[in-house]
Structure formats: C-alpha cells, structure tokens
N, C-alpha and C. Protein backbone atom coordinates (compact mmCIF):
# COMPACT_ATOMS: atom_id res chain seq x y z
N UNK A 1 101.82 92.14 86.39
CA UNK A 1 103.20 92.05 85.97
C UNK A 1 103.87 90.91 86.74
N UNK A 2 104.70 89.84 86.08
CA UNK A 2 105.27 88.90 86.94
C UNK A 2 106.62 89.42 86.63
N UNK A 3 106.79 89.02 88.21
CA UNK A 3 108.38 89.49 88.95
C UNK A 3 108.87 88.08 88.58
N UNK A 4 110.48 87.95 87.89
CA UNK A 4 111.41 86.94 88.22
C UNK A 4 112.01 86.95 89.45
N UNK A 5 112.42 85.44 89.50
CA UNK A 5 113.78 85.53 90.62
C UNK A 5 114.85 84.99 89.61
N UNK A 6 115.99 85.49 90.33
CA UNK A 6 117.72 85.31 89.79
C UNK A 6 117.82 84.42 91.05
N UNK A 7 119.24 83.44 90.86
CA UNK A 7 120.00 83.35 91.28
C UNK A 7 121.48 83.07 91.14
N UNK A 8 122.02 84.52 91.59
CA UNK A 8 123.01 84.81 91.36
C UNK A 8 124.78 84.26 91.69
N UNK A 9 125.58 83.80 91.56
CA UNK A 9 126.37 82.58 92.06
C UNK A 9 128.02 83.47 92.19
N UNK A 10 128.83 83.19 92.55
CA UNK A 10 130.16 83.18 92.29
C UNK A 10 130.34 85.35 92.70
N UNK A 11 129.80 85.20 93.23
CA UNK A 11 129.61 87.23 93.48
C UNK A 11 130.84 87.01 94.33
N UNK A 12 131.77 88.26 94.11
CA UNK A 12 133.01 88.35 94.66
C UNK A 12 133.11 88.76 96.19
N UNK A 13 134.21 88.57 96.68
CA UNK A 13 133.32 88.95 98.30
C UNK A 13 133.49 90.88 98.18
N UNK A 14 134.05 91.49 97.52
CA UNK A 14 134.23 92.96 97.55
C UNK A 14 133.18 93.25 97.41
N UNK A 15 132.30 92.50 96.11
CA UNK A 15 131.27 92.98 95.40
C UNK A 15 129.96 92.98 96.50
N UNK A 16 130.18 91.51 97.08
CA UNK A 16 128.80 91.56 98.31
C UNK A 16 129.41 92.30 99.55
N UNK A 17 130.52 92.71 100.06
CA UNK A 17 130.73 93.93 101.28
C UNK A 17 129.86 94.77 100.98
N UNK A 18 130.31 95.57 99.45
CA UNK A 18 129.64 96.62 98.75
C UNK A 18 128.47 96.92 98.64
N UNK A 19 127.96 95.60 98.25
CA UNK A 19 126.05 95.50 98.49
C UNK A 19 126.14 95.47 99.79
N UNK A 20 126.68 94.92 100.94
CA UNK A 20 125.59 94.54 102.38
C UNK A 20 125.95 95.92 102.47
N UNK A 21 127.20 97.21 102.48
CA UNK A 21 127.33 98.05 103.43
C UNK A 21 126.59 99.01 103.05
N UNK A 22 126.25 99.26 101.37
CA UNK A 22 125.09 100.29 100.85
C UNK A 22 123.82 100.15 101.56
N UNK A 23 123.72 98.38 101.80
CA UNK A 23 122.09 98.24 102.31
C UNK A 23 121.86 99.02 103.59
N UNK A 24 123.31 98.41 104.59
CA UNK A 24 123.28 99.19 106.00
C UNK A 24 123.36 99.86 105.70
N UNK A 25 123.73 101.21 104.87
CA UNK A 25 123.72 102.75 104.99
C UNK A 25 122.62 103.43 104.60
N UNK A 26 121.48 102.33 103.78
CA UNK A 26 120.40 103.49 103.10
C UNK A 26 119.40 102.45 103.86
N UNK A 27 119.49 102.05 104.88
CA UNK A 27 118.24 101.09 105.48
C UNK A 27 117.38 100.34 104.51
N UNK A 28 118.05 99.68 103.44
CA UNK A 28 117.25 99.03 102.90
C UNK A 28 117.70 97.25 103.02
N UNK A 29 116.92 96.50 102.33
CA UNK A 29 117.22 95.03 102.47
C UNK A 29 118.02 94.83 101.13
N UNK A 30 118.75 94.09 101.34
CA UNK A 30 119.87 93.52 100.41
C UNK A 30 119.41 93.16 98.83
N UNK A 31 118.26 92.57 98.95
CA UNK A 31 117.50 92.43 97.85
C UNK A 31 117.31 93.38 96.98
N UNK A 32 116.51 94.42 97.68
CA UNK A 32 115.93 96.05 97.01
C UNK A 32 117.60 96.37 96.77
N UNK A 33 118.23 96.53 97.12
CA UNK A 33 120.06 97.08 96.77
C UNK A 33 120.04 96.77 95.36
N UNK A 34 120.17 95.37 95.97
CA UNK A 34 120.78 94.53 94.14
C UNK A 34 119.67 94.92 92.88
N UNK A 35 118.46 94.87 93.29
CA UNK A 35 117.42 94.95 92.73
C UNK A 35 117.30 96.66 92.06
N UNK A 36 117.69 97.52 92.77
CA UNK A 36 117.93 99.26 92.32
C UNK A 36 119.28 98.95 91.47
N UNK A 37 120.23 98.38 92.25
CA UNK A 37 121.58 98.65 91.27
C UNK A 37 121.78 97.42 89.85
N UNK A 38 120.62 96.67 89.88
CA UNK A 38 120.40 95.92 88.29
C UNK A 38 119.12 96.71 87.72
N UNK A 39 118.45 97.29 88.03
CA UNK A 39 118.04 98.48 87.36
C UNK A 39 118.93 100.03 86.77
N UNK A 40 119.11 100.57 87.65
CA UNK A 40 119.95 101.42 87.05
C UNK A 40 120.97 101.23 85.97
N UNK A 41 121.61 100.01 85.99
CA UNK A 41 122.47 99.49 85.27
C UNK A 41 122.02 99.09 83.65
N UNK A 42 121.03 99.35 84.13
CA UNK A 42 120.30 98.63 82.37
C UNK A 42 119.22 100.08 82.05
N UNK A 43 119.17 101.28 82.75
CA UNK A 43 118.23 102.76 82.56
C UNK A 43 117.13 102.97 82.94
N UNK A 44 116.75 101.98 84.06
CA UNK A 44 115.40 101.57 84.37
C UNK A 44 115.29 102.58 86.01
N UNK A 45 114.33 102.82 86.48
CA UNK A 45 114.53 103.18 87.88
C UNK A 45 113.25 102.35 88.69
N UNK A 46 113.59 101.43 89.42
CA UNK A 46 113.47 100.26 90.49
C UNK A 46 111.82 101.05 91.09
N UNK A 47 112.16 101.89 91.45
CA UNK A 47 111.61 102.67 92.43
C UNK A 47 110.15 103.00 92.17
N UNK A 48 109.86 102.98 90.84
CA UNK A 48 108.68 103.76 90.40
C UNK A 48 107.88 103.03 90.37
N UNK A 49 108.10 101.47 90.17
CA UNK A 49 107.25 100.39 90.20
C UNK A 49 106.61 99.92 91.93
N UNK A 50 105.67 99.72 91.80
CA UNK A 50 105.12 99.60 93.31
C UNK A 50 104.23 98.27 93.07
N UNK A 51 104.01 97.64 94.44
CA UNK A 51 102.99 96.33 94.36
C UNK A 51 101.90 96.31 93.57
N UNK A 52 101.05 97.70 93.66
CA UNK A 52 99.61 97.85 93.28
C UNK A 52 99.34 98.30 92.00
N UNK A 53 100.51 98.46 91.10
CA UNK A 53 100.50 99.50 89.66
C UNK A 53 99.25 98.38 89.02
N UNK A 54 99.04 97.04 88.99
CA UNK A 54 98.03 96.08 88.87
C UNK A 54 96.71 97.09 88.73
N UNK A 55 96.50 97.48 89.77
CA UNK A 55 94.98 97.97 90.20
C UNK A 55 94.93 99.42 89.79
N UNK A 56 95.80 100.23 89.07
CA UNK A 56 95.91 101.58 88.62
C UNK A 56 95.29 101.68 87.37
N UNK A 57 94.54 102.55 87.10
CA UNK A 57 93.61 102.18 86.32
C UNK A 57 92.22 101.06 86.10
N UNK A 58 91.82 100.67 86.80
CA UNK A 58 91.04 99.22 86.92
C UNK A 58 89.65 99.53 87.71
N UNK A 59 89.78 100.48 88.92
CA UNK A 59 88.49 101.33 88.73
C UNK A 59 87.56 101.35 88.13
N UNK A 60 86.41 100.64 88.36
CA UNK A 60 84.93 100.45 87.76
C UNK A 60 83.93 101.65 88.98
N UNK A 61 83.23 102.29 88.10
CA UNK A 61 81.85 102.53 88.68
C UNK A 61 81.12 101.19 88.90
N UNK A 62 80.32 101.29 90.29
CA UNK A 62 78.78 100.51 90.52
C UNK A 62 78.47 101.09 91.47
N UNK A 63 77.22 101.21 91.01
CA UNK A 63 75.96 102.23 91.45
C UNK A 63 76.11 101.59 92.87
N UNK A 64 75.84 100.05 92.92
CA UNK A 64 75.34 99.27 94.34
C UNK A 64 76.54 99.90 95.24
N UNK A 65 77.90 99.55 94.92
CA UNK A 65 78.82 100.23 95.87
C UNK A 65 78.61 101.63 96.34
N UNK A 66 77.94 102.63 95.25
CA UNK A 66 78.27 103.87 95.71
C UNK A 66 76.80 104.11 96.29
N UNK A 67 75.70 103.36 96.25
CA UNK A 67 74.89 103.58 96.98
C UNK A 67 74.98 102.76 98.81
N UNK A 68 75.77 101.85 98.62
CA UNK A 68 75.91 101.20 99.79
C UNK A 68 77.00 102.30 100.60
N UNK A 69 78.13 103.08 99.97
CA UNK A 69 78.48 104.42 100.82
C UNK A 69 78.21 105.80 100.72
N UNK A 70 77.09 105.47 100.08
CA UNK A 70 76.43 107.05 100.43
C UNK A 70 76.41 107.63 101.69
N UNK A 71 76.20 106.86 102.53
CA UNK A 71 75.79 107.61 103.62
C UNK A 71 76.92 108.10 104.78
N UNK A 72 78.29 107.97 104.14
CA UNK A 72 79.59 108.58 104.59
C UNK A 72 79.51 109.44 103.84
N UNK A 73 79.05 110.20 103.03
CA UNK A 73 79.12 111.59 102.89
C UNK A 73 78.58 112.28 103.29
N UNK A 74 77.37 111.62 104.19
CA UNK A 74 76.79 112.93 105.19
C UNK A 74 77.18 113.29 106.22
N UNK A 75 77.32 114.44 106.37
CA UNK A 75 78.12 115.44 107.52
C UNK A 75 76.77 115.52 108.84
N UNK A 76 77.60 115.15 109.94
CA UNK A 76 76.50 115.56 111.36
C UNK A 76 76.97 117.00 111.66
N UNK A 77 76.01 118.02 111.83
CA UNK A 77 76.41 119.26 111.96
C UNK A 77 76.57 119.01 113.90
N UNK A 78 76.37 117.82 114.49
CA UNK A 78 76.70 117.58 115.90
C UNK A 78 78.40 117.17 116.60
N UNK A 79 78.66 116.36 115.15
CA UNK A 79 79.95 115.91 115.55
C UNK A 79 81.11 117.27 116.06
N UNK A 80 80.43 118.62 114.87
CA UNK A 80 81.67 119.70 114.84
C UNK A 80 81.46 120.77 115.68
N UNK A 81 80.67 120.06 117.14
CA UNK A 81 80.23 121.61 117.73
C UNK A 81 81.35 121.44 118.65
C-alpha cells in the first residue's frame, strides 16, 4: 500500500494549538493526530492499518525452512528439571 504525503498550508493558529495540545495529551506525534483526525473525518479508522498488513497473508510453506527449524521443537526433558 503506498502512503501519500500532504502538505498542508495556511492552518489557523487555533486549529494547530488544538492539534499540538491533543498530541501532548494522548502521547502521540503530531503527525499520527492529524493523520487519526483526517481519517475519522472521512469514516475511516487510522488505527487499524499497521506497517506489516503487506506481509498478512503472504505466508508460503517450504519444506527447506521447516526442516532447517525442526529442531526447535524438540523439548530437553533436562532444561525443566
């Protein structure tokens, strides 16, 4: 998925207090703010999307991998005494 960038111009100064003081109050960065509150604004929720949704689903079997960690599934009955 490709992410845009905005850049946004002429923002009122009420409007950016508003964003910096939400950011300081929910510990987030100014970006993710604007970025949740231009989502919500259009019915979307910001949040659900994550870096890796890419690789969800994409999961292949190979034998070579799962034979190269086979041998982390064996249990030492020494480690648990």
């Amino acid at each position: 998925m490709k992410k845009s960038q905005y850049t946004v111009r002429q923002v009122p100064p009420r409007v950016d207090e508003a964003l910096r003081r939400k950011a300081k109050l929910k510990g987030k960065s100014l970006n993710q703010v604007i970025i949740d509150s231009l989502a919500g604004s259009v019915g979307e929720d910001a949040s659900r999307y994550h870096d890796l949704d890419e690789l969800a689903g994409s999961w292949k079997r190979d034998r070579a991998f799962d034979n190269a960690v086979k041998a982390f599934d064996k249990i030492d009955p020494g480690d648990w005494k």
